[in-house]
Protein backbone atom coordinates (compact mmCIF):
# COMPACT_ATOMS: atom_id res chain seq x y z
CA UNK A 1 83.03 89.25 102.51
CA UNK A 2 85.82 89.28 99.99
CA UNK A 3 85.29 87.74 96.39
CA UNK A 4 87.72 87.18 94.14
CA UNK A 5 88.18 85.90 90.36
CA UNK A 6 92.14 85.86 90.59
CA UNK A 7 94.55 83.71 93.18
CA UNK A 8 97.84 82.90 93.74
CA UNK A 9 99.26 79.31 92.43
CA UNK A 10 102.98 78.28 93.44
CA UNK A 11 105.71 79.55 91.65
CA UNK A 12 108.88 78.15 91.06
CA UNK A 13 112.04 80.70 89.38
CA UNK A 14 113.67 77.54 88.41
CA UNK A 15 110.75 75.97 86.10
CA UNK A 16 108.94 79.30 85.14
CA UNK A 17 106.77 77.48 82.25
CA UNK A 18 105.67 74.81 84.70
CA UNK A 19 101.77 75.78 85.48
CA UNK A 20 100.69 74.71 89.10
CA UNK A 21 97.11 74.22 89.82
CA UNK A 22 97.95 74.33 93.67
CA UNK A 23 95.99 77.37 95.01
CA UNK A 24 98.19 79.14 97.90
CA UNK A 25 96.69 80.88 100.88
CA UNK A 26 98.35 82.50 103.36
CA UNK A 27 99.13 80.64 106.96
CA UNK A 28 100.90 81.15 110.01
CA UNK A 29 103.87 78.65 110.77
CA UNK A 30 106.20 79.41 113.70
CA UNK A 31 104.80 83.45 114.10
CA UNK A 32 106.00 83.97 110.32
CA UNK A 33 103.37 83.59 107.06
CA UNK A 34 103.84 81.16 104.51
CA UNK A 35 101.88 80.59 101.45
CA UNK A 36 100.38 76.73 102.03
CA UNK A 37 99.33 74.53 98.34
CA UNK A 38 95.76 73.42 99.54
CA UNK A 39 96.66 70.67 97.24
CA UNK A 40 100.14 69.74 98.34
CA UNK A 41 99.85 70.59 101.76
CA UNK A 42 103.39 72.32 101.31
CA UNK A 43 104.63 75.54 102.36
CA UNK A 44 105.39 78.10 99.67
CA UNK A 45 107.73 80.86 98.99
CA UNK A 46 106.24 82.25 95.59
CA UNK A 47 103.00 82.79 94.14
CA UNK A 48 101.82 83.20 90.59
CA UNK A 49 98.77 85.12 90.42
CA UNK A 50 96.11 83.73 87.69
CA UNK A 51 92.59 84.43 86.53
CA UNK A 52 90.08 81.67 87.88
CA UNK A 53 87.39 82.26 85.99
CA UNK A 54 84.81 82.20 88.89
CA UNK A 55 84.07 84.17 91.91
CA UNK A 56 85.80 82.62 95.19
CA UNK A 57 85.40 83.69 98.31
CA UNK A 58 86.90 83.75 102.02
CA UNK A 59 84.11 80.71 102.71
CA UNK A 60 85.51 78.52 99.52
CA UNK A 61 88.76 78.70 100.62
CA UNK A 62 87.92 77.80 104.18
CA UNK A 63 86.15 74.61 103.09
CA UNK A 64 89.17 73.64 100.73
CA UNK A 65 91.98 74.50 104.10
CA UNK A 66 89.16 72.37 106.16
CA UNK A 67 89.41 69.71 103.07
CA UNK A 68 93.15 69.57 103.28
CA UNK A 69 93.07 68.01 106.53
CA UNK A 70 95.46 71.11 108.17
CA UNK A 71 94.52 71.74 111.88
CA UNK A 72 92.70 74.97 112.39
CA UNK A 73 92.54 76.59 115.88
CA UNK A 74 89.86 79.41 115.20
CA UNK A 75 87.37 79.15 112.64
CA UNK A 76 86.07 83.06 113.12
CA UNK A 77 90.29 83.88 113.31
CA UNK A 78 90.72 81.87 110.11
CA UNK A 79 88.17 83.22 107.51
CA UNK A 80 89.28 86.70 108.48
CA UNK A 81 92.69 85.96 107.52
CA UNK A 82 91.49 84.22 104.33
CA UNK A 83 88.93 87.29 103.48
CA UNK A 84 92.36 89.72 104.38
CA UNK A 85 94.40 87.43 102.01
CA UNK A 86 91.53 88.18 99.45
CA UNK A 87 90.82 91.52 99.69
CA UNK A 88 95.00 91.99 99.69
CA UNK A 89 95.35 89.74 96.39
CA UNK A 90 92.79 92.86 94.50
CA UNK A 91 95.93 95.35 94.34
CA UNK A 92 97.88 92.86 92.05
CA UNK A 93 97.19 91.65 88.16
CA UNK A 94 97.46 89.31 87.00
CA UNK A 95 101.20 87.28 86.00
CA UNK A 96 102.68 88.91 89.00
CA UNK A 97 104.90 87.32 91.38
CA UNK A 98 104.36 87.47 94.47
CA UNK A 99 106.06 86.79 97.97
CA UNK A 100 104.20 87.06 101.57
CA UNK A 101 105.90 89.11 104.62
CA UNK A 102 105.52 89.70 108.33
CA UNK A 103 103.98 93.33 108.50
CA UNK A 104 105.68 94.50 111.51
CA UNK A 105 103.21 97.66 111.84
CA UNK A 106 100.53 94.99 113.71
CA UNK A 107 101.10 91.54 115.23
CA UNK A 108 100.03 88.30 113.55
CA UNK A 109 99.45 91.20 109.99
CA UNK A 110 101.10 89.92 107.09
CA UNK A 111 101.60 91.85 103.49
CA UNK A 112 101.67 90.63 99.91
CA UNK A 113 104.84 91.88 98.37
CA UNK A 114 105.51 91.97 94.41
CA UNK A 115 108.84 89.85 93.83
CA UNK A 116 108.27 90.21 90.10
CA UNK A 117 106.05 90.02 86.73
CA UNK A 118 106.22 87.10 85.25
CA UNK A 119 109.30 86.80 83.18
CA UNK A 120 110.38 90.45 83.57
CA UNK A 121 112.38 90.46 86.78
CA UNK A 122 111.06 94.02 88.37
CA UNK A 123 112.90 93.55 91.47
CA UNK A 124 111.17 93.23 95.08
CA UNK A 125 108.96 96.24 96.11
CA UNK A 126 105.73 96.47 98.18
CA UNK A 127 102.58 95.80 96.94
């Protein structure tokens, strides 16, 4: 399983400064991925990625989506998509910017995609 000392907090373009402490995972909504705040319950287009300080894995995050009170169909289903979000997040650094996308080469596959380093405006590419 997956562990992880970096994740992805919402991001908002129009108050870049602002610092969220709303960890994002990635969920299924209407067969496209969204990032979900396991705080705010609210579905996300950005993510910030920042340095925890602590390993996390697939397992923590399950318990904090199971905390959050968000219906979950398939445990087993579930914590693979966490440990995929996870294991996806490693080919990033840290102060990137990142968006999540329908990966069309496998159904229900998603793929992290760098909108941008923070305050540098890179342009979209894949990750």
């Amino acid at each position: 399983m997956t562990k992880t000392k970096k994740l992805l907090v919402n991001y908002d373009p129009q108050s870049p400064d602002a610092r969220s402490k709303d960890f994002l995972i990635v969920v299924w909504n209407q067969n496209t991925p969204h990032f979900l705040g396991l705080k705010s319950r609210a579905l996300c287009k950005l993510g910030l990625l920042v340095y925890v300080g602590r390993d996390v894995s697939a397992n923590d995050i399950f318990a904090k989506l199971a905390d959050s009170g968000r219906p979950i169909k398939d445990v087993d289903e579930t914590v693979k998509l966490i440990d995929k979000y996870l294991e996806s997040l490693q080919k990033f650094k840290i102060g990137d910017i990142l968006s999540v996308a329908s990966d069309l080469t496998a159904p229900d596959a998603f793929m992290l995609v760098k909108a941008a380093k923070e305050r540098g405006g890179e342009g979209v590419h894949r990750g």
